[in-house]
N, C-alpha and C. Protein backbone atom coordinates (compact mmCIF):
# COMPACT_ATOMS: atom_id res chain seq x y z
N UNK A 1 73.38 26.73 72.22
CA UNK A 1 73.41 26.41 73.63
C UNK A 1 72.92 24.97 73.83
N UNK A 2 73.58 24.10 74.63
CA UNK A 2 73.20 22.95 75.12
C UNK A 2 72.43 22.90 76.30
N UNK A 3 71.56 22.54 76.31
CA UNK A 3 71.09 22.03 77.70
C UNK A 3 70.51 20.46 78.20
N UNK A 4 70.77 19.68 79.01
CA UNK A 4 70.48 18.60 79.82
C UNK A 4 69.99 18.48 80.30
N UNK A 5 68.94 17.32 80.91
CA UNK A 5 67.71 16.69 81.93
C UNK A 5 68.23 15.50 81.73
N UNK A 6 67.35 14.96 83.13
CA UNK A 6 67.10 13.88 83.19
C UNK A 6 65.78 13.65 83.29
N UNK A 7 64.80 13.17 83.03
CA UNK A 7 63.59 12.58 82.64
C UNK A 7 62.80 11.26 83.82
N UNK A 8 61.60 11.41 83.89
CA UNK A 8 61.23 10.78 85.09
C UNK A 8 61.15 8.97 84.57
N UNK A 9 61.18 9.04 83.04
CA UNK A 9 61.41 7.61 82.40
C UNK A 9 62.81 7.29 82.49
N UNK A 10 63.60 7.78 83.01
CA UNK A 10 64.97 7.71 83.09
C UNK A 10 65.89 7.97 81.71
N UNK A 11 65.24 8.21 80.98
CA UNK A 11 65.67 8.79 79.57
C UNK A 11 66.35 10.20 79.36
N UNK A 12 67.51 10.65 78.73
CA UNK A 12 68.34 12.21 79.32
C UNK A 12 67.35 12.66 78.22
N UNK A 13 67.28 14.43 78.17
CA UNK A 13 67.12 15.47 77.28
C UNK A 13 67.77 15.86 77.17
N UNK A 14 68.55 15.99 75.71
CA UNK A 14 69.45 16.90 75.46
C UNK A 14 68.94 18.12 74.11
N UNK A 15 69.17 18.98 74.49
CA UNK A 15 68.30 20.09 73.62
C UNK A 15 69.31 21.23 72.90
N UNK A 16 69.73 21.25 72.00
CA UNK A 16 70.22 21.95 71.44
C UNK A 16 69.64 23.16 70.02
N UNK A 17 69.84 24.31 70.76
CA UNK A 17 69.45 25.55 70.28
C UNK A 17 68.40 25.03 71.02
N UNK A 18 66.82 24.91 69.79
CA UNK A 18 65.55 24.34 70.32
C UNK A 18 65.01 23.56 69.99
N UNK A 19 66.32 22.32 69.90
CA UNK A 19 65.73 21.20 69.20
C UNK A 19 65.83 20.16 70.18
N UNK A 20 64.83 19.59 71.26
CA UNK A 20 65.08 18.74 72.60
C UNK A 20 64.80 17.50 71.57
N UNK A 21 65.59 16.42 72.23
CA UNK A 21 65.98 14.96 71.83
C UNK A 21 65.63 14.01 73.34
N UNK A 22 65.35 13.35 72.74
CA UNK A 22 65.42 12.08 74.08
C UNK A 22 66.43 11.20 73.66
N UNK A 23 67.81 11.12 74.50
CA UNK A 23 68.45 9.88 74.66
C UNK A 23 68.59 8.77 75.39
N UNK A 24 68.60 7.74 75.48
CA UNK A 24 68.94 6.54 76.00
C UNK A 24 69.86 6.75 76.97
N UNK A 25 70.09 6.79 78.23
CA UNK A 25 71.60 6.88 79.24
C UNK A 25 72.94 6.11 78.45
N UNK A 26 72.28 4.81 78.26
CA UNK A 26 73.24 3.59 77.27
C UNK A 26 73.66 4.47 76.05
N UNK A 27 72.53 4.74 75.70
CA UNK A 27 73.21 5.16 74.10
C UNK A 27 74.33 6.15 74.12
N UNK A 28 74.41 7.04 75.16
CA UNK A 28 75.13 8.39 75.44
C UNK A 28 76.45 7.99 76.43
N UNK A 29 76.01 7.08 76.65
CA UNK A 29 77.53 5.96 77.20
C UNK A 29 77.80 5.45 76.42
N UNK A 30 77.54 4.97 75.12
CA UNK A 30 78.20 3.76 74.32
C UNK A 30 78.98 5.00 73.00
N UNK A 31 78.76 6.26 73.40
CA UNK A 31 79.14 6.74 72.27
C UNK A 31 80.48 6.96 71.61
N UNK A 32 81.04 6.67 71.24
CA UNK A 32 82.67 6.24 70.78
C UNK A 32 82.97 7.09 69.30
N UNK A 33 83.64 8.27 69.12
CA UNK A 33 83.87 8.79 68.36
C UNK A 33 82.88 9.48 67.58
N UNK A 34 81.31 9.94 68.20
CA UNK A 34 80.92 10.39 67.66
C UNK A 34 80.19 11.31 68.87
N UNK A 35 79.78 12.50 68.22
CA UNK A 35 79.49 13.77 69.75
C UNK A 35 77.82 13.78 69.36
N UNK A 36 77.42 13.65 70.85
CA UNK A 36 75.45 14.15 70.52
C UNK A 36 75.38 15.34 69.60
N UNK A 37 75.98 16.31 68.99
CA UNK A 37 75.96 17.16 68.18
C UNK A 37 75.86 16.65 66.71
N UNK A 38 76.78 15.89 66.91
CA UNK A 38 76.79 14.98 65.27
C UNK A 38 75.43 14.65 64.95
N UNK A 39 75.08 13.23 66.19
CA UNK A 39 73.34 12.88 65.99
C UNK A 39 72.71 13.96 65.64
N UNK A 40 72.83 15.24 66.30
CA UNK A 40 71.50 16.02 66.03
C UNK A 40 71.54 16.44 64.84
N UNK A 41 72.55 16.66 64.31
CA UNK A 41 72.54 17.23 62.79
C UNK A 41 72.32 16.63 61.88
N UNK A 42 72.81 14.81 61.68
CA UNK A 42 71.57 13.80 61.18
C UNK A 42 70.78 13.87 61.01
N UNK A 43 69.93 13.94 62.50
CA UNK A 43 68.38 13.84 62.50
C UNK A 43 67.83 15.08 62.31
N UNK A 44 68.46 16.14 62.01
CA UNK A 44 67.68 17.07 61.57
C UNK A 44 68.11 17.56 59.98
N UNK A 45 69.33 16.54 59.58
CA UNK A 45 69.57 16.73 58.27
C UNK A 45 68.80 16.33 56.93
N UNK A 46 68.86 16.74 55.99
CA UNK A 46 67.98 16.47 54.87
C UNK A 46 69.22 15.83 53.58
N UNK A 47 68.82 14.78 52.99
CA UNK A 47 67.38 13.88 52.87
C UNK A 47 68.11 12.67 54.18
N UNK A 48 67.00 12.24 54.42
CA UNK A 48 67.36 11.12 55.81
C UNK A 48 67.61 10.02 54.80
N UNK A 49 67.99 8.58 55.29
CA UNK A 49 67.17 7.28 54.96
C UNK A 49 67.10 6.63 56.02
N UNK A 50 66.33 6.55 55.92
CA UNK A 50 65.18 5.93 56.93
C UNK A 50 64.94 4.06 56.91
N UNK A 51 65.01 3.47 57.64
CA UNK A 51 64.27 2.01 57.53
C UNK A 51 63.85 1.79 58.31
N UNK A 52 62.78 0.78 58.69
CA UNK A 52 62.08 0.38 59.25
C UNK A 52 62.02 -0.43 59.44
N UNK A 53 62.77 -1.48 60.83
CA UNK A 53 62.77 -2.58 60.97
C UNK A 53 62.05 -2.69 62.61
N UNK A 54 61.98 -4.03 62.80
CA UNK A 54 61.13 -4.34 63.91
C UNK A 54 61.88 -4.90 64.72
N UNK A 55 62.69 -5.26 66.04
CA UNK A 55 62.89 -6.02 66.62
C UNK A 55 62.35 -6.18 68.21
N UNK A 56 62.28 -7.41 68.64
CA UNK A 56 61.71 -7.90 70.14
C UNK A 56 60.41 -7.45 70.15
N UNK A 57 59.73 -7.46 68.89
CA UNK A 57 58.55 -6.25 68.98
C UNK A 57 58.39 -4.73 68.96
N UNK A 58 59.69 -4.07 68.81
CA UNK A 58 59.75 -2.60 68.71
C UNK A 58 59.73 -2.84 67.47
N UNK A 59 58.90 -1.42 67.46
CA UNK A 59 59.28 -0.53 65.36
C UNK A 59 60.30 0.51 66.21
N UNK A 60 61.52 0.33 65.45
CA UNK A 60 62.47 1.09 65.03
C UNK A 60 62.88 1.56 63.87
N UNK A 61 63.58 2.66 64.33
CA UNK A 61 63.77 3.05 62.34
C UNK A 61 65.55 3.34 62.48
N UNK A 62 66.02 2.83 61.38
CA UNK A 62 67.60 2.36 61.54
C UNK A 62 67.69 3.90 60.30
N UNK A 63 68.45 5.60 61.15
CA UNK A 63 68.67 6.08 60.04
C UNK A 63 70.38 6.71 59.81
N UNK A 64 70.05 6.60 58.47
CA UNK A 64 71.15 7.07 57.98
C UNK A 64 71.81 8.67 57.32
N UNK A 65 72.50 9.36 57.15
CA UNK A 65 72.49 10.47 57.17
C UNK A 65 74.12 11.43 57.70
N UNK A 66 74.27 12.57 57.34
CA UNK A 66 75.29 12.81 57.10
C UNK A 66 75.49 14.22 58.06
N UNK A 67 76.68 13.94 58.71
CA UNK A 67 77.13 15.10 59.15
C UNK A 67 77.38 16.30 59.09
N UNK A 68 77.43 17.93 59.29
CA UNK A 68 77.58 19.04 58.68
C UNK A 68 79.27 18.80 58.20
N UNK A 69 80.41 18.03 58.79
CA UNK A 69 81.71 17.62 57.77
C UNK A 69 81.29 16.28 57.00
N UNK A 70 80.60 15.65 57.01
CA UNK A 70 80.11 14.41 55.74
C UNK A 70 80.57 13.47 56.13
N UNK A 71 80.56 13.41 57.33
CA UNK A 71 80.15 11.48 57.92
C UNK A 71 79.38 11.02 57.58
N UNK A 72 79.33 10.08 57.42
CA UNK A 72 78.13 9.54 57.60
C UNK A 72 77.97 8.48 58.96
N UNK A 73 76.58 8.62 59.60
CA UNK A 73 76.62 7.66 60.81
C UNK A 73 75.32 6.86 60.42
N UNK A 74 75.09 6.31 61.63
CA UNK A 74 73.77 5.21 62.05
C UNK A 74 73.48 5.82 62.90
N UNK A 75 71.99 5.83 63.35
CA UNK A 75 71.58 6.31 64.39
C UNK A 75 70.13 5.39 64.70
N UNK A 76 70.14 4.89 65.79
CA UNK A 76 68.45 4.12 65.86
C UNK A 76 68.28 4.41 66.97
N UNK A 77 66.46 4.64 66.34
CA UNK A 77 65.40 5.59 66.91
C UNK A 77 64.21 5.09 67.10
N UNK A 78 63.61 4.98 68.57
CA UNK A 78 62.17 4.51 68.49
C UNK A 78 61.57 5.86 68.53
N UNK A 79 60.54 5.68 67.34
CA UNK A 79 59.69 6.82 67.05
C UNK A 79 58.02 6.44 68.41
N UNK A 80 57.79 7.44 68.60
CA UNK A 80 56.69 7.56 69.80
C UNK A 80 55.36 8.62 69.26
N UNK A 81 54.53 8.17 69.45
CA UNK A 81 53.47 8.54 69.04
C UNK A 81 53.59 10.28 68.82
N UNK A 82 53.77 10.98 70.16
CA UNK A 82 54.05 12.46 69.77
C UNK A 82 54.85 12.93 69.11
N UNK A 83 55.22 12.21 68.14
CA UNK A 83 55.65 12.81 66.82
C UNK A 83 57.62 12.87 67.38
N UNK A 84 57.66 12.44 69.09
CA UNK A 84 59.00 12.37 69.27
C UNK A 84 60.08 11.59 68.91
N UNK A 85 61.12 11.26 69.17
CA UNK A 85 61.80 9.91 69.03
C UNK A 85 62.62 10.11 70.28
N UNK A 86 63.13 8.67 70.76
CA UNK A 86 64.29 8.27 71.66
C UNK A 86 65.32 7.62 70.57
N UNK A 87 66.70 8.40 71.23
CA UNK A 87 67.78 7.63 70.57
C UNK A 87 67.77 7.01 71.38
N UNK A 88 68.52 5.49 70.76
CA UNK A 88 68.99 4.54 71.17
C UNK A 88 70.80 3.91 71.12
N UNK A 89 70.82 4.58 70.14
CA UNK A 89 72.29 3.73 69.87
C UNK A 89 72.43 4.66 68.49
N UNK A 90 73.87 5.41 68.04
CA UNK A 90 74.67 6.18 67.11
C UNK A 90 75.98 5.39 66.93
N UNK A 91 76.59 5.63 66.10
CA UNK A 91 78.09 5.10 65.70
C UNK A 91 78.16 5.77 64.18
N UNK A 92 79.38 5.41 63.95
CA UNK A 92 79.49 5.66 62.26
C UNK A 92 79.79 4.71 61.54
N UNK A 93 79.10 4.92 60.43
CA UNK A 93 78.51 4.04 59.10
C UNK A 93 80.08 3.20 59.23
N UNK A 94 80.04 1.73 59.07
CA UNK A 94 80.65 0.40 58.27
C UNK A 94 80.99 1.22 56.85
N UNK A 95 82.26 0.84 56.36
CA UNK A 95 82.66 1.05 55.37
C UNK A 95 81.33 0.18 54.05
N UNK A 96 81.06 -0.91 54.27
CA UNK A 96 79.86 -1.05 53.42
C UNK A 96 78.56 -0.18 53.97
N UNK A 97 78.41 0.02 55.37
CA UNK A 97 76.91 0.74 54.90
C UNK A 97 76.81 2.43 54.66
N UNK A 98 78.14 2.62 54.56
CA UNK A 98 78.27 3.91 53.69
C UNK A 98 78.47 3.93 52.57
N UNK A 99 78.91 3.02 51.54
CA UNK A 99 78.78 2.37 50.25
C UNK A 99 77.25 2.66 49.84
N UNK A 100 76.28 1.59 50.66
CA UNK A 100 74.67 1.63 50.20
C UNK A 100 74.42 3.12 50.60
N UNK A 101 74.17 3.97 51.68
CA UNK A 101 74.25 5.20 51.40
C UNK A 101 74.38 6.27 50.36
N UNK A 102 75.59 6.09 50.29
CA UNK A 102 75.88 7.07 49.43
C UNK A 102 75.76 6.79 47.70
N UNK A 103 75.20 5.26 47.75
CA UNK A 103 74.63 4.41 46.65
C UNK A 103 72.74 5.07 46.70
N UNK A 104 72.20 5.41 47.99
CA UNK A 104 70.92 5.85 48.03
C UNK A 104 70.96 7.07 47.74
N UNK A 105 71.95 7.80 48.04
CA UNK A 105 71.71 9.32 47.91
C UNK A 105 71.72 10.06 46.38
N UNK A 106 72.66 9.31 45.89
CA UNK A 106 72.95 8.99 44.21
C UNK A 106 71.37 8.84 43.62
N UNK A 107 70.68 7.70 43.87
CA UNK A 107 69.25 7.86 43.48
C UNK A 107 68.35 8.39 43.83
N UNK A 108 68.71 9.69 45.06
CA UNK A 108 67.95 10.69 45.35
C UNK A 108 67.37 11.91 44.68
N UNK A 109 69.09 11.69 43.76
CA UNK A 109 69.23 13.20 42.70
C UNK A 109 68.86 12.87 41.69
């Protein structure tokens, strides 16, 4: 089951089964061939990769990760102290950064 909010930070909830997400309005408008279902199965998929980059002063974490059919996408996430995150922005992986991917996952095993 899906369910939706809107949030008094102006940020949506989207919660699937019982897994609530915070999205970006932007991010959930910019989304182009890929469904908030996809993201969630990413971010709740195993093994992640994860990075950690900084910009304008945010820590963000740029992750990578694979679909229940084996996409692979991007997904960036500001992580928040309660252990939550806000998406920001999803798409699917550049033919090179699914290369390094699936070049990381290789040295996983």
């Amino acid at each position: 089951m899906i369910r939706a909010e809107r949030l008094p930070t102006g940020y949506a909830r989207i919660t699937m089964g019982d897994v609530p997400m915070e999205w970006l309005p932007a991010a959930l408008a910019r989304l182009t061939g890929v469904e908030p279902a996809e993201v969630h199965q990413v971010l709740n998929g195993r093994p992640l990769h994860a990075i950690p980059v900084e910009r304008q002063g945010a820590r963000l974490l740029l992750v990578f990760g694979r679909t229940r059919e084996g996409r692979i996408l991007l997904v960036i996430i500001r992580p928040r102290p309660s252990f939550d995150s806000q998406i920001l922005w999803a798409r699917e992986a550049t033919t090179s950064e699914a290369q390094a991917h699936r070049a990381w996952e290789e040295e996983q095993s």
